[in-house]
C-alpha atoms as a PDB file:
ATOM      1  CA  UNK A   1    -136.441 -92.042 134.356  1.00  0.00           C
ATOM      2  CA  UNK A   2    -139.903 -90.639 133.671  1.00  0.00           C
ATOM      3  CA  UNK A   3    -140.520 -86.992 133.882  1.00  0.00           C
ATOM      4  CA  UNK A   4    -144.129 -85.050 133.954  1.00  0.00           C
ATOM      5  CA  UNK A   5    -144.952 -81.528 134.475  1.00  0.00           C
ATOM      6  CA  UNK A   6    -147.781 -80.798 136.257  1.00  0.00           C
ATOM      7  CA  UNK A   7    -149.316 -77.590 138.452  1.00  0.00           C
ATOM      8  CA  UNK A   8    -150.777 -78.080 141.395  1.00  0.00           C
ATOM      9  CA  UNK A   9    -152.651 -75.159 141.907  1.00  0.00           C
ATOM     10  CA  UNK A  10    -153.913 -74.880 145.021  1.00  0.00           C
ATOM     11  CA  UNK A  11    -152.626 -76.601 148.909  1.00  0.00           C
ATOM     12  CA  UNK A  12    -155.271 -79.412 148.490  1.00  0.00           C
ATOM     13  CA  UNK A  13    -154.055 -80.893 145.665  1.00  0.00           C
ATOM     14  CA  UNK A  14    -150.454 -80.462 147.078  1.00  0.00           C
ATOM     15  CA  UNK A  15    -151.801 -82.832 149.584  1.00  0.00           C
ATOM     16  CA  UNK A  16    -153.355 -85.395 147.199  1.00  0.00           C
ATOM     17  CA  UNK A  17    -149.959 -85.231 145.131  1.00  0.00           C
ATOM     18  CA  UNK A  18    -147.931 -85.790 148.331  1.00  0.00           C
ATOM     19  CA  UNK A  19    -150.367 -88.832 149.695  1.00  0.00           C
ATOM     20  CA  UNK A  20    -149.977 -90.486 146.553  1.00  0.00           C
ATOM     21  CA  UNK A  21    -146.461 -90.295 146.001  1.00  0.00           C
ATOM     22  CA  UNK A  22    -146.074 -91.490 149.619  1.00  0.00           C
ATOM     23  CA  UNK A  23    -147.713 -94.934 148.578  1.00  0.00           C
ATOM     24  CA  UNK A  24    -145.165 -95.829 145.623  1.00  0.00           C
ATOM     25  CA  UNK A  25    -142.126 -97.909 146.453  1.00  0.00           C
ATOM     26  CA  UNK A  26    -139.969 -95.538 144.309  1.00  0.00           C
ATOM     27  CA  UNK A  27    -138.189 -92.044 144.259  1.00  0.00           C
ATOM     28  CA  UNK A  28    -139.922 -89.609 143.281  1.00  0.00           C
ATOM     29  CA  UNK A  29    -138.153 -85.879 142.941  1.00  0.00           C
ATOM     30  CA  UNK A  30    -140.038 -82.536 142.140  1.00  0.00           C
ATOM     31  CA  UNK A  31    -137.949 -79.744 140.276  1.00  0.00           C
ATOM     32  CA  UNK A  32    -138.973 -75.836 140.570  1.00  0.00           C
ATOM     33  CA  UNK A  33    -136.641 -73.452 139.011  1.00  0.00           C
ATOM     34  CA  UNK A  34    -133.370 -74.673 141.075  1.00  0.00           C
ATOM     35  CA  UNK A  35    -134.393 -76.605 143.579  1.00  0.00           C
ATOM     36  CA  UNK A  36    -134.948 -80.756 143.969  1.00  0.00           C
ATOM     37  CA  UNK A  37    -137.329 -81.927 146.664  1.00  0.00           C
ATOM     38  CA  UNK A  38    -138.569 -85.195 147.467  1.00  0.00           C
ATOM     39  CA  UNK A  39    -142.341 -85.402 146.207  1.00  0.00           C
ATOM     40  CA  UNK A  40    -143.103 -87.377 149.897  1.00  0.00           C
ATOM     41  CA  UNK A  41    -142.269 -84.367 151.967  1.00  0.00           C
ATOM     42  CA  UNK A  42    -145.496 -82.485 152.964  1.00  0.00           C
ATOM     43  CA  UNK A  43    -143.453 -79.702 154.196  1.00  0.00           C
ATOM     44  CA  UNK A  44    -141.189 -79.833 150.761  1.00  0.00           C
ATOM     45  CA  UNK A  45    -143.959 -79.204 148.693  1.00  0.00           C
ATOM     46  CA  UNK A  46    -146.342 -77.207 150.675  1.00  0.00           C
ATOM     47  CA  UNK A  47    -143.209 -74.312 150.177  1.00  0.00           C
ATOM     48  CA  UNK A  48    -143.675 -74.207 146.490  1.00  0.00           C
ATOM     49  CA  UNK A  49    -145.563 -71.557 144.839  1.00  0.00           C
ATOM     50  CA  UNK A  50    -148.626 -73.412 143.171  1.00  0.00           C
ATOM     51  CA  UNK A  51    -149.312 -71.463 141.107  1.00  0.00           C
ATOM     52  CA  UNK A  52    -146.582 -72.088 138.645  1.00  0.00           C
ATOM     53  CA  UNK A  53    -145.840 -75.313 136.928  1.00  0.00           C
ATOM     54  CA  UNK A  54    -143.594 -78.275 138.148  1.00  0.00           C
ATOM     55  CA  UNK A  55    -141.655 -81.310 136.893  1.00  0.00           C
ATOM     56  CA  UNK A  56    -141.845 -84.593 138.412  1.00  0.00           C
ATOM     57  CA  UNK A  57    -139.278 -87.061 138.129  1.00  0.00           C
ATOM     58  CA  UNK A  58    -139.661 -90.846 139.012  1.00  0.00           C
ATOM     59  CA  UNK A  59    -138.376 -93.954 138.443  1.00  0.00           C
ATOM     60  CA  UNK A  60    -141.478 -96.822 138.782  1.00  0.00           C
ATOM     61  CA  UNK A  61    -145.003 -97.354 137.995  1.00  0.00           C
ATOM     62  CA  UNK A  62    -148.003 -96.402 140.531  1.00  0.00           C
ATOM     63  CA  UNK A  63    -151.600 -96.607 139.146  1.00  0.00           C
ATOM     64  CA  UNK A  64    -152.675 -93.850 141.263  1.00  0.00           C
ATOM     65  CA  UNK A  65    -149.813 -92.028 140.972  1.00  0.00           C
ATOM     66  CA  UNK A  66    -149.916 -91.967 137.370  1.00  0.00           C
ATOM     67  CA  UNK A  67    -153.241 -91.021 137.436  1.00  0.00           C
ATOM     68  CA  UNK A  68    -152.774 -88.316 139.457  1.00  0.00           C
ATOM     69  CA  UNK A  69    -149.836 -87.478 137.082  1.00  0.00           C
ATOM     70  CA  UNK A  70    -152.875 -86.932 134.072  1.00  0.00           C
ATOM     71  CA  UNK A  71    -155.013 -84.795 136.455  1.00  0.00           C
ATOM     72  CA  UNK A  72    -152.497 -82.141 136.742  1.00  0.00           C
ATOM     73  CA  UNK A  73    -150.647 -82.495 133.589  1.00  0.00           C
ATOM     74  CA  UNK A  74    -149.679 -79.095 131.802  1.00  0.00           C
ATOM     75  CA  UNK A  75    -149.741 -79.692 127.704  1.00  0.00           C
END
């Protein structure tokens, strides 16, 4: 399992993270303080505050997705 923190920042890039976690063919959880949500729910990660960081858990390679990963990493 590969993990990746990342912040969104804002609700449109919430929306680009959720799209392209919606087109890989493998789980993908987000973790924010105690809570687990599935990175495909819209809803799910619309809630979260964006303005601190998250980590992303997943289990599979996407192109996109791990370029989307990059975008938004935190060092």
């Amino acid at each position: 399992m590969s993990k990746q923190t990342i912040k969104l920042g804002n609700i449109d890039a919430a929306k680009e993270f959720v799209r392209a976690a919606s087109g890989c063919n493998f789980d993908i959880d987000v973790y924010f303080n105690r809570v687990v949500l599935d990175a495909k729910s819209i809803l799910g990660i619309l809630s979260l505050d964006h303005r601190n960081p998250i980590t992303v858990a997943y289990d599979g390679y996407n192109e996109n997705f791990s370029g989307l990963l990059q975008k938004y990493a935190v060092n």
